[in-house]
C-alpha atoms as a PDB file:
ATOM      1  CA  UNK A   1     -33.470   8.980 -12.701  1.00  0.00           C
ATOM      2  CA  UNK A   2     -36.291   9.284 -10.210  1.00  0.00           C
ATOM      3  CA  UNK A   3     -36.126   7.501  -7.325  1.00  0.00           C
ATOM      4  CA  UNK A   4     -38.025   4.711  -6.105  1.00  0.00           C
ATOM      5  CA  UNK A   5     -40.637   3.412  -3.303  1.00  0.00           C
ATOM      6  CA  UNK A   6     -37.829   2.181  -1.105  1.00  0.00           C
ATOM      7  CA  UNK A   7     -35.162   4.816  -2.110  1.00  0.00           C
ATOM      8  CA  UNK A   8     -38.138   7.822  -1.086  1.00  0.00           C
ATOM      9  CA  UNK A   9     -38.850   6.135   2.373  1.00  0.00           C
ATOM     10  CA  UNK A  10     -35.390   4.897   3.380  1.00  0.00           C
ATOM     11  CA  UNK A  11     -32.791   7.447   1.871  1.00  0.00           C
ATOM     12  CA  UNK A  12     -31.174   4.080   0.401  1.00  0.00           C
ATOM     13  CA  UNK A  13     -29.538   4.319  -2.870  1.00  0.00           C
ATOM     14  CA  UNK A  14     -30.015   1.368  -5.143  1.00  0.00           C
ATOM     15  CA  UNK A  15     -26.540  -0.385  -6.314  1.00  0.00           C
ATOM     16  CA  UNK A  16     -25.834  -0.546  -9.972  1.00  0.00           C
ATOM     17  CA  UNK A  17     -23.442  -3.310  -9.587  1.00  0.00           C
ATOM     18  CA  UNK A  18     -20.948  -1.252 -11.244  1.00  0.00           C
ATOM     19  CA  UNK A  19     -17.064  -2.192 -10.380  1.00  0.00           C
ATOM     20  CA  UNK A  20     -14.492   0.710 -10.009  1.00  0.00           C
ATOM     21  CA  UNK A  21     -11.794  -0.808 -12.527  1.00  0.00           C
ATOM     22  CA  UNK A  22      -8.702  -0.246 -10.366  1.00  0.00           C
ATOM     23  CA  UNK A  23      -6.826  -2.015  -7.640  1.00  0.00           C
ATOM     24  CA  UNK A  24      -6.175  -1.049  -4.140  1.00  0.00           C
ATOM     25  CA  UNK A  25      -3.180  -3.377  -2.685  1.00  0.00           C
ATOM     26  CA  UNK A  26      -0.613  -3.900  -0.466  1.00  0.00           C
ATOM     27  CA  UNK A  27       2.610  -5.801  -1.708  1.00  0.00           C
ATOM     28  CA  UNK A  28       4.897  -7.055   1.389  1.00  0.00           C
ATOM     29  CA  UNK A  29       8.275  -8.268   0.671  1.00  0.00           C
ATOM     30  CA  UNK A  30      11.883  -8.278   2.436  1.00  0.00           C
ATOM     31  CA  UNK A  31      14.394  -5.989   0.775  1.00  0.00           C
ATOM     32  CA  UNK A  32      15.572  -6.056  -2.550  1.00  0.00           C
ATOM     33  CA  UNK A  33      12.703  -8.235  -4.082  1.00  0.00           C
ATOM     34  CA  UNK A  34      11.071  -6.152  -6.449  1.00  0.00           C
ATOM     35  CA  UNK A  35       8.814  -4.230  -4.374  1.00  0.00           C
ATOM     36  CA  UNK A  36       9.247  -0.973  -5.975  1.00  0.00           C
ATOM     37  CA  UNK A  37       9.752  -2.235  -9.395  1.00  0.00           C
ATOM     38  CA  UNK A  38       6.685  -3.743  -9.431  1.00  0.00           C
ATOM     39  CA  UNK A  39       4.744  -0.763  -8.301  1.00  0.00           C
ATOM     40  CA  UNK A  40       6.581   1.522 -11.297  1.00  0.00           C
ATOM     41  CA  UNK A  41       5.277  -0.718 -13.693  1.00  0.00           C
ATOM     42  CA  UNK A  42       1.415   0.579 -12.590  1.00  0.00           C
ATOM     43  CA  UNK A  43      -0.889   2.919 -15.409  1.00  0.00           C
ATOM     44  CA  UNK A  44       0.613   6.540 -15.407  1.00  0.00           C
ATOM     45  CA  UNK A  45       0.860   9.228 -14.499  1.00  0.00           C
ATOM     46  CA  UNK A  46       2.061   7.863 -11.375  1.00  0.00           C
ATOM     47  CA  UNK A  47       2.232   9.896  -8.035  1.00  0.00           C
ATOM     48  CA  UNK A  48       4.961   7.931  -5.602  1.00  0.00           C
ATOM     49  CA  UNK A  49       4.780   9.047  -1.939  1.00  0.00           C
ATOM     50  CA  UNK A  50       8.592   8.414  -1.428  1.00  0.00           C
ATOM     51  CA  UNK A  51       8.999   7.876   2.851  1.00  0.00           C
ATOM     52  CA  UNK A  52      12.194   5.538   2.255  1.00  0.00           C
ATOM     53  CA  UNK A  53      14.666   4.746  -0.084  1.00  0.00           C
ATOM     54  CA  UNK A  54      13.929   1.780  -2.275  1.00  0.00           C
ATOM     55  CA  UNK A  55      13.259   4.257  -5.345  1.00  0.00           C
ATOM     56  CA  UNK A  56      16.959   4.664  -6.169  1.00  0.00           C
ATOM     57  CA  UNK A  57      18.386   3.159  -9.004  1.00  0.00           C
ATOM     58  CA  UNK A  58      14.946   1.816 -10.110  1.00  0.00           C
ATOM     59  CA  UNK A  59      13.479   5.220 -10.507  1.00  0.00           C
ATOM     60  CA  UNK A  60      15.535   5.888 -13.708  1.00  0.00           C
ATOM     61  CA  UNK A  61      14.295   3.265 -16.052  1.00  0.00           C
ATOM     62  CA  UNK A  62      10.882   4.029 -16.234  1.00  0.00           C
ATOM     63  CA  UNK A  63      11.038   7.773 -15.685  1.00  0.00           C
ATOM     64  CA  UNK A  64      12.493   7.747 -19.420  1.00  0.00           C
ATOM     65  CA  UNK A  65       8.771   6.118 -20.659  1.00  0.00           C
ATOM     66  CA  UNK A  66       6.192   7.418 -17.835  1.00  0.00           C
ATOM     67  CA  UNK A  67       4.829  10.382 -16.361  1.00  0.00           C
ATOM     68  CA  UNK A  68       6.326  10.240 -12.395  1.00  0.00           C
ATOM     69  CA  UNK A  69       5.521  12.347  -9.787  1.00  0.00           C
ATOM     70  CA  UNK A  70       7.491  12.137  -6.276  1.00  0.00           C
ATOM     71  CA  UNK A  71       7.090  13.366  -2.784  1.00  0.00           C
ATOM     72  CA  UNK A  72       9.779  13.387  -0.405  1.00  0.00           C
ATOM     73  CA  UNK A  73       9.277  12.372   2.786  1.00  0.00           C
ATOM     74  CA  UNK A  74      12.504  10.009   3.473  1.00  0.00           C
ATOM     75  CA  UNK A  75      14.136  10.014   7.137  1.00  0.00           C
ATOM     76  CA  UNK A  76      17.428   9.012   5.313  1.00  0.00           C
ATOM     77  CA  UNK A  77      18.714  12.846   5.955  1.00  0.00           C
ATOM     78  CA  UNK A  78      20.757  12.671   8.878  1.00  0.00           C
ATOM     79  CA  UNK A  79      17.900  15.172  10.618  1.00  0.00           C
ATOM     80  CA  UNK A  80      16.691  14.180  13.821  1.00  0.00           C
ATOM     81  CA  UNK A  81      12.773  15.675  14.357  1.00  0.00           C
ATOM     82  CA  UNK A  82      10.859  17.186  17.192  1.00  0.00           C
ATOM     83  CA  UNK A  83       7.222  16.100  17.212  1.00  0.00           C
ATOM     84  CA  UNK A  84       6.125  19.231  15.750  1.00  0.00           C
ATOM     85  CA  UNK A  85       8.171  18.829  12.859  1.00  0.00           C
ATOM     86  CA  UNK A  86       7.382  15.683  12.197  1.00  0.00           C
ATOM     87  CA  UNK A  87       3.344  16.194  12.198  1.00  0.00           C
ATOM     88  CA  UNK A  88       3.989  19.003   9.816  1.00  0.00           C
ATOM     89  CA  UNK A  89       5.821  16.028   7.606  1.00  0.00           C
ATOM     90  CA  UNK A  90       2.530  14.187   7.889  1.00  0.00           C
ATOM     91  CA  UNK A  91       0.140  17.052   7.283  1.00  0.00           C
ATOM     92  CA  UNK A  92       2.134  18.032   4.165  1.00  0.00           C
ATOM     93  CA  UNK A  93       1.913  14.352   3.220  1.00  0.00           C
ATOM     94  CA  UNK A  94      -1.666  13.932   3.800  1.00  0.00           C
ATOM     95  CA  UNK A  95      -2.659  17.197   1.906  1.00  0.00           C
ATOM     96  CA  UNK A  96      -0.334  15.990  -1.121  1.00  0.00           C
ATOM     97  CA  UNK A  97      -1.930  12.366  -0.950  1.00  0.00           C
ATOM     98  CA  UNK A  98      -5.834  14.171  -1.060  1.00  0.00           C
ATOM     99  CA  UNK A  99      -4.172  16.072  -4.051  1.00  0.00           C
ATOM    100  CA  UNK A 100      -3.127  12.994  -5.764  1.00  0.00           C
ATOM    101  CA  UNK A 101      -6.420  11.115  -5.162  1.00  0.00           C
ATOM    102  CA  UNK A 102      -8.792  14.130  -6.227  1.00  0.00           C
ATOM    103  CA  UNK A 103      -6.343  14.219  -9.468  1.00  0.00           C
ATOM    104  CA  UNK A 104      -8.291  14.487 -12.951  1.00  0.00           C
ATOM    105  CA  UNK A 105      -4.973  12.752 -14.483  1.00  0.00           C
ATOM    106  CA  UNK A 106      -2.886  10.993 -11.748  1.00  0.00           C
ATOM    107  CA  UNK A 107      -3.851   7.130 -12.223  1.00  0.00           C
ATOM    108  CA  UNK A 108      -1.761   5.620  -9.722  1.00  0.00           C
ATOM    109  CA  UNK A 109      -0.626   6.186  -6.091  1.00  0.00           C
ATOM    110  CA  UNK A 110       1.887   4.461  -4.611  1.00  0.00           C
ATOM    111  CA  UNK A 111       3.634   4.982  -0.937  1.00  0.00           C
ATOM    112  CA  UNK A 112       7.001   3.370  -0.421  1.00  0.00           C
ATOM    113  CA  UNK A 113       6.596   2.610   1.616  1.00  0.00           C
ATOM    114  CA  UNK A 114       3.933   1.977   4.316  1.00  0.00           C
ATOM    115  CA  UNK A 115       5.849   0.746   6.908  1.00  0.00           C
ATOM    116  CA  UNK A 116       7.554   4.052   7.076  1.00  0.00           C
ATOM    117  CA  UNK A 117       4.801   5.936   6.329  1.00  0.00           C
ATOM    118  CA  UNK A 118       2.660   4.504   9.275  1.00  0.00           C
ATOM    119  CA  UNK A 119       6.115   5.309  11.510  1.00  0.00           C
ATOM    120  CA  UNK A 120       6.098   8.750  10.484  1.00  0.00           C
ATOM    121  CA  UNK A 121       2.014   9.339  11.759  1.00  0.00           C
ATOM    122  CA  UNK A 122       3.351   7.349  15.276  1.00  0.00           C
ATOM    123  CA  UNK A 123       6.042  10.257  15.403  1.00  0.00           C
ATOM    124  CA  UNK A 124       3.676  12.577  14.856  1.00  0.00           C
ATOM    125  CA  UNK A 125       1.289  11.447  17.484  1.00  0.00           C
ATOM    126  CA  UNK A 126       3.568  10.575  20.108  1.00  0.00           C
ATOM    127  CA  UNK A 127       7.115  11.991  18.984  1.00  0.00           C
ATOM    128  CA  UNK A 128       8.734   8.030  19.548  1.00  0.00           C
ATOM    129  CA  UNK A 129       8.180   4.632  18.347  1.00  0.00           C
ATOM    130  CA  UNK A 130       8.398   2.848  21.702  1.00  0.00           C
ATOM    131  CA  UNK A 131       7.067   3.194  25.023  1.00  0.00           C
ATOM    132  CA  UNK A 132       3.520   3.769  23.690  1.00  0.00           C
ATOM    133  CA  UNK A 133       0.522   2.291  25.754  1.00  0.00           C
ATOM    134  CA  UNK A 134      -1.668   0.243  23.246  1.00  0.00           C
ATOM    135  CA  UNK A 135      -4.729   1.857  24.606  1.00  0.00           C
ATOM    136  CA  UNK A 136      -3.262   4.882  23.241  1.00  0.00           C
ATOM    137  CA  UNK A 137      -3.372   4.011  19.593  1.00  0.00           C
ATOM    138  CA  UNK A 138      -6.766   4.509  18.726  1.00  0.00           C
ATOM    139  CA  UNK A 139      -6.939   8.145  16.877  1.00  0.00           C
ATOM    140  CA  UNK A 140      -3.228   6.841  15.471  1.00  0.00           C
ATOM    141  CA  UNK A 141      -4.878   3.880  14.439  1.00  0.00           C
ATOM    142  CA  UNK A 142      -8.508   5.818  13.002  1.00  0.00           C
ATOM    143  CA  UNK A 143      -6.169   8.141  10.903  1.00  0.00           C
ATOM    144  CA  UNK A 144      -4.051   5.548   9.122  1.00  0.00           C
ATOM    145  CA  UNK A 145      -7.623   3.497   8.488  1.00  0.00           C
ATOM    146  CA  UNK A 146      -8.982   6.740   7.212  1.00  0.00           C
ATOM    147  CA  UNK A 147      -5.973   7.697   4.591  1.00  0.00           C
ATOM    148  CA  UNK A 148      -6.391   4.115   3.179  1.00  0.00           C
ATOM    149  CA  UNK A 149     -10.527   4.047   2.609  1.00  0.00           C
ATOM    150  CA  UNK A 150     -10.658   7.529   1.177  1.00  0.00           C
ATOM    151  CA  UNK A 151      -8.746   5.606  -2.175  1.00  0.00           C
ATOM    152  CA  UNK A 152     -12.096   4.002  -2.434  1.00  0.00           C
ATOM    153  CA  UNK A 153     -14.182   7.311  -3.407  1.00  0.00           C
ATOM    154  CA  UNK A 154     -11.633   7.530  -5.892  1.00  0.00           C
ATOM    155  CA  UNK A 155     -10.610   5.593  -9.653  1.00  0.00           C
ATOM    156  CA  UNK A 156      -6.810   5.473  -8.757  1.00  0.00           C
ATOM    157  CA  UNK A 157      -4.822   2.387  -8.143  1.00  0.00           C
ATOM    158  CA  UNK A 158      -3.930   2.537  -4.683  1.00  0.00           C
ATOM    159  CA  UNK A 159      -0.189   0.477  -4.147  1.00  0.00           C
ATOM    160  CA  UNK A 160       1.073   0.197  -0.667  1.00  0.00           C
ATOM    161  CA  UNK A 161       4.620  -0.766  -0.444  1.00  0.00           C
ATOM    162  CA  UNK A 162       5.439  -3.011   3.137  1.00  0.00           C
ATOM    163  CA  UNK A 163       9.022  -4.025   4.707  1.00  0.00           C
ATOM    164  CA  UNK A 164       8.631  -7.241   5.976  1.00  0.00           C
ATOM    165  CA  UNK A 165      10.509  -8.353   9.702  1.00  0.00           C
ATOM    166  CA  UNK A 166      11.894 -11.298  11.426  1.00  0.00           C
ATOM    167  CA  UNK A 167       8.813 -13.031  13.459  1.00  0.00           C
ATOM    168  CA  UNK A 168       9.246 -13.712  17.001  1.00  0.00           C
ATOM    169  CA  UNK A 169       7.396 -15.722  19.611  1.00  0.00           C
ATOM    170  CA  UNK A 170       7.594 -16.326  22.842  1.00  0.00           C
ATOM    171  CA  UNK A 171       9.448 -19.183  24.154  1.00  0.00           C
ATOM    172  CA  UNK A 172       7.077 -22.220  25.920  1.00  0.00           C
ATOM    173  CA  UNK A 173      10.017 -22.612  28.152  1.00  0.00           C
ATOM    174  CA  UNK A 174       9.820 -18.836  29.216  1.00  0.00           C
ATOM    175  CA  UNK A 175       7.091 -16.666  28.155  1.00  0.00           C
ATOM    176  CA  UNK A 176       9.945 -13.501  29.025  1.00  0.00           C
ATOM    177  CA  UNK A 177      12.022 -14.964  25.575  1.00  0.00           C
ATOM    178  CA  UNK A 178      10.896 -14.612  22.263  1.00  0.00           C
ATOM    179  CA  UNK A 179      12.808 -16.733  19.875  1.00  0.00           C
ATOM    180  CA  UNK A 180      12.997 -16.349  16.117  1.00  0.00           C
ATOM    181  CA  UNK A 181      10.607 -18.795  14.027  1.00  0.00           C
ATOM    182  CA  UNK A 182      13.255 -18.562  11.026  1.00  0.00           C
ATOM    183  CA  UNK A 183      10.041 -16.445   9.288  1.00  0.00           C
ATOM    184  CA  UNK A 184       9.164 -12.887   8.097  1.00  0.00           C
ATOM    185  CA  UNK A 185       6.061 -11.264   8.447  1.00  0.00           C
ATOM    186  CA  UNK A 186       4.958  -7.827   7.309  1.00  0.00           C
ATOM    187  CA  UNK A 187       5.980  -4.519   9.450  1.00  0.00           C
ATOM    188  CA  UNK A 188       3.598  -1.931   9.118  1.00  0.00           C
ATOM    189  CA  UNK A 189       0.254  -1.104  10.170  1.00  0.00           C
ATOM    190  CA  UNK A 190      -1.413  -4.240  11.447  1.00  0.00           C
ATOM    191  CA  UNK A 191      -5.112  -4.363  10.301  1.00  0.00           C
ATOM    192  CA  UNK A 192      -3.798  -3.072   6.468  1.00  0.00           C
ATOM    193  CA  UNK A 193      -4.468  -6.321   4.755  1.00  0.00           C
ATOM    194  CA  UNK A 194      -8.116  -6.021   5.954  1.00  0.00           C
ATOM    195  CA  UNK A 195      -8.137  -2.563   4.251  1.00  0.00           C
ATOM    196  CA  UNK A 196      -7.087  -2.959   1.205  1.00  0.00           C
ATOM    197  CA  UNK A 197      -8.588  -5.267  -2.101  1.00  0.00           C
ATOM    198  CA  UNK A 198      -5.886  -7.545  -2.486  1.00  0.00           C
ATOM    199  CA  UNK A 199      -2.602  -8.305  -1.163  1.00  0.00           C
ATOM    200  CA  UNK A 200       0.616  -9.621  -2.468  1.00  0.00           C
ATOM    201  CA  UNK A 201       3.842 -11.403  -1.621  1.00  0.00           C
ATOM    202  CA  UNK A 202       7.270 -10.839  -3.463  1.00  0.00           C
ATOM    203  CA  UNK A 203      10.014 -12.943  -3.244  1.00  0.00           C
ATOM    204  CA  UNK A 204      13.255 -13.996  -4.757  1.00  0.00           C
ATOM    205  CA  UNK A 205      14.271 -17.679  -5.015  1.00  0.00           C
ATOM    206  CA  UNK A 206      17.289 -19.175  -6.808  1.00  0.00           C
ATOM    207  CA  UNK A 207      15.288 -19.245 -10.423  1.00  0.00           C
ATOM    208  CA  UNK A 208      14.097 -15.376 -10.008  1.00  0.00           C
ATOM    209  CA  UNK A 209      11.924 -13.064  -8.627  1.00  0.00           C
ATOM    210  CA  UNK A 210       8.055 -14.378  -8.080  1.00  0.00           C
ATOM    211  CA  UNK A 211       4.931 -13.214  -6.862  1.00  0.00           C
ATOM    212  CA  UNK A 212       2.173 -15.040  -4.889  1.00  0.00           C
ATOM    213  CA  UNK A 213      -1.370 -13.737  -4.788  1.00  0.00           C
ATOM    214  CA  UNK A 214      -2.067 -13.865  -1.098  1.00  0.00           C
ATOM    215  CA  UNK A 215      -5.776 -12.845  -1.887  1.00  0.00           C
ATOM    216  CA  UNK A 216      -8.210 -10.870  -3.979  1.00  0.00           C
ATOM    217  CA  UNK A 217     -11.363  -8.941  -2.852  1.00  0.00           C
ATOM    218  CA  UNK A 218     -12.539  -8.731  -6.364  1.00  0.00           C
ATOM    219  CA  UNK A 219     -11.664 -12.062  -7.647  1.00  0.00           C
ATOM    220  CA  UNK A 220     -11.123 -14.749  -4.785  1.00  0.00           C
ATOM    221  CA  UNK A 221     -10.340 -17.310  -7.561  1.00  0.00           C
ATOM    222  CA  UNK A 222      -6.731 -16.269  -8.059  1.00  0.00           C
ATOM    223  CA  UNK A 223      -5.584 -16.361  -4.314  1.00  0.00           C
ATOM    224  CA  UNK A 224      -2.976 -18.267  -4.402  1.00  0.00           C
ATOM    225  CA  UNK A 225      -1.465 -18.241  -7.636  1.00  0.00           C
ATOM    226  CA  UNK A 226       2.144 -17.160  -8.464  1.00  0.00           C
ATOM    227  CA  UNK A 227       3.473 -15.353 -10.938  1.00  0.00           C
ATOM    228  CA  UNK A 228       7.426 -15.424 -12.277  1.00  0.00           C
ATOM    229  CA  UNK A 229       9.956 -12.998 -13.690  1.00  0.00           C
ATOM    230  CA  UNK A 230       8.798 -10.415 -16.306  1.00  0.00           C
ATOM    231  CA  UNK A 231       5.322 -11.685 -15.892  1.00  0.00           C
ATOM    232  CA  UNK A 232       5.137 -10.026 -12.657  1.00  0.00           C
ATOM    233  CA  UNK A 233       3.995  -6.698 -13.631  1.00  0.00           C
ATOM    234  CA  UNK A 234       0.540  -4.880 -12.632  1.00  0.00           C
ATOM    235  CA  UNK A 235      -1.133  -5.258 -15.883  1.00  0.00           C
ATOM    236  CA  UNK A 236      -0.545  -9.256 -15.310  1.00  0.00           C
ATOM    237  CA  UNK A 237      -2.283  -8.581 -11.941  1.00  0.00           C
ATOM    238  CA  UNK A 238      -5.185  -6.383 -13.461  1.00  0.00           C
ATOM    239  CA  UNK A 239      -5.824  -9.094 -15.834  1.00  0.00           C
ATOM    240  CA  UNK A 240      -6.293 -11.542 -13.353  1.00  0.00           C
ATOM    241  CA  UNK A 241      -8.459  -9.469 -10.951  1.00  0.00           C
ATOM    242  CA  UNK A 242     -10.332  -8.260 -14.671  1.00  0.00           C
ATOM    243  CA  UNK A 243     -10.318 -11.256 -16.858  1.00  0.00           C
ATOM    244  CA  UNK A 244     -12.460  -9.043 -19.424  1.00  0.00           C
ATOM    245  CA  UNK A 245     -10.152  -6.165 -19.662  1.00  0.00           C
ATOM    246  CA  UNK A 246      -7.110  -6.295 -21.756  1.00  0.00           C
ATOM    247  CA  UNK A 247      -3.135  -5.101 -20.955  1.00  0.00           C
ATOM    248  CA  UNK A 248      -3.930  -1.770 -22.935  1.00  0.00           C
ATOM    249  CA  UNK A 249      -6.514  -0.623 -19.918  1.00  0.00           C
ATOM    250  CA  UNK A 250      -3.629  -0.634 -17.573  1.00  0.00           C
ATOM    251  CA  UNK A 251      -0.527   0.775 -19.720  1.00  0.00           C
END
């Protein structure tokens, strides 16, 4: 197609309005509320990035139907890591990840989860979790940016799995005291639900597990709904963020 005026005196490319159909999200949720059974029930073959331990005993039951691929990179061995060891555990994960992205077949990435994940690059940076000056953070904070916006040049589903903590502030009384606001919040990188396309919330409540669509890049319209039970799968999700596909696109 040759180019025109504007695109020959600029070097701007005119958009075809054409939307990538797949999903980049994060899903934050305390433990056992479905984080990781949600993200097995995403399009196959299915690469999981495995830093914790939430596959175990949900694994099984789909590996029987889908096409699973895992990566080990749990810290649930008993091993206790020098820094050098542990950026060679994130190089080997980042160079697997690439793999997985660049993948004519894989359809869906997951990491399980995130929180860890974005632990194990602060190891390798720094070697520790604490004691780290904020102004410090920034190529820690460039790389983890980085490793979620290169899903964009691809047409996988990008899932990132969160942990979710106990949220603290600091007392009016005495600023030194941070008391706990009986709330959760997600652990992980801070600035990841800017990243991503859409973010979700899983919980479990005396009727069942539900889901609650914080937001949607791709569809505002849906932020806020909830979802219940066996309803809460990813091709319910794709259907809502694509109201014109169907649930065979994302099987």
């Amino acid at each position: 197609m040759a180019l025109n005026q504007i695109e020959k005196t600029t070097g701007l490319v005119r958009s075809t309005g054409e939307v990538k159909r797949r999903i980049i999200l994060s899903v934050e949720a305390r433990e056992k509320r479905g984080k990781s059974n949600f993200a097995l029930t995403a399009p196959s073959p299915h690469a999981i990035f495995d830093f914790d331990t939430g596959l175990e005993g949900v694994l099984e039951k789909f590996s029987r139907t889908q096409e699973i691929y895992i990566g080990d990179y749990r810290r649930d061995k008993g091993l206790i890591l020098n820094q050098a060891e542990w950026q060679a555990q994130w190089l080997k994960f980042k160079k697997e990840y690439v793999a997985a992205l660049s993948s004519p077949t894989i359809r869906t990435v997951t990491i399980d989860t995130a929180t860890e994940a974005w632990e194990t690059l602060r190891l390798a940076k720094f070697g520790k979790l604490s004691q780290v000056m904020p102004n410090q953070y920034g190529p820690a904070n460039d790389e983890y940016r980085e490793m979620v916006r290169v899903a964009f040049g691809s047409d996988k589903n990008l899932i990132l799995l969160h942990k979710m903590k106990e949220e603290y502030v600091a007392s009016k009384a005495n600023p030194a005291i941070a008391n706990w606001t009986g709330g959760y919040v997600r652990a992980g990188f801070k600035d990841s639900p800017y990243l991503v396309q859409m973010n979700l919330f899983l919980d479990r409540t005396e009727d069942g597990f539900l889901c609650r669509i914080i937001d949607c890049r791709q569809n505002p319209m849906i932020a806020g709904m909830e979802l219940y039970g066996d309803d809460i799968t990813f091709q319910s999700i794709a259907g809502l963020v694509f109201p014109d596909s169907d649930e065979g696109d994302w099987s």
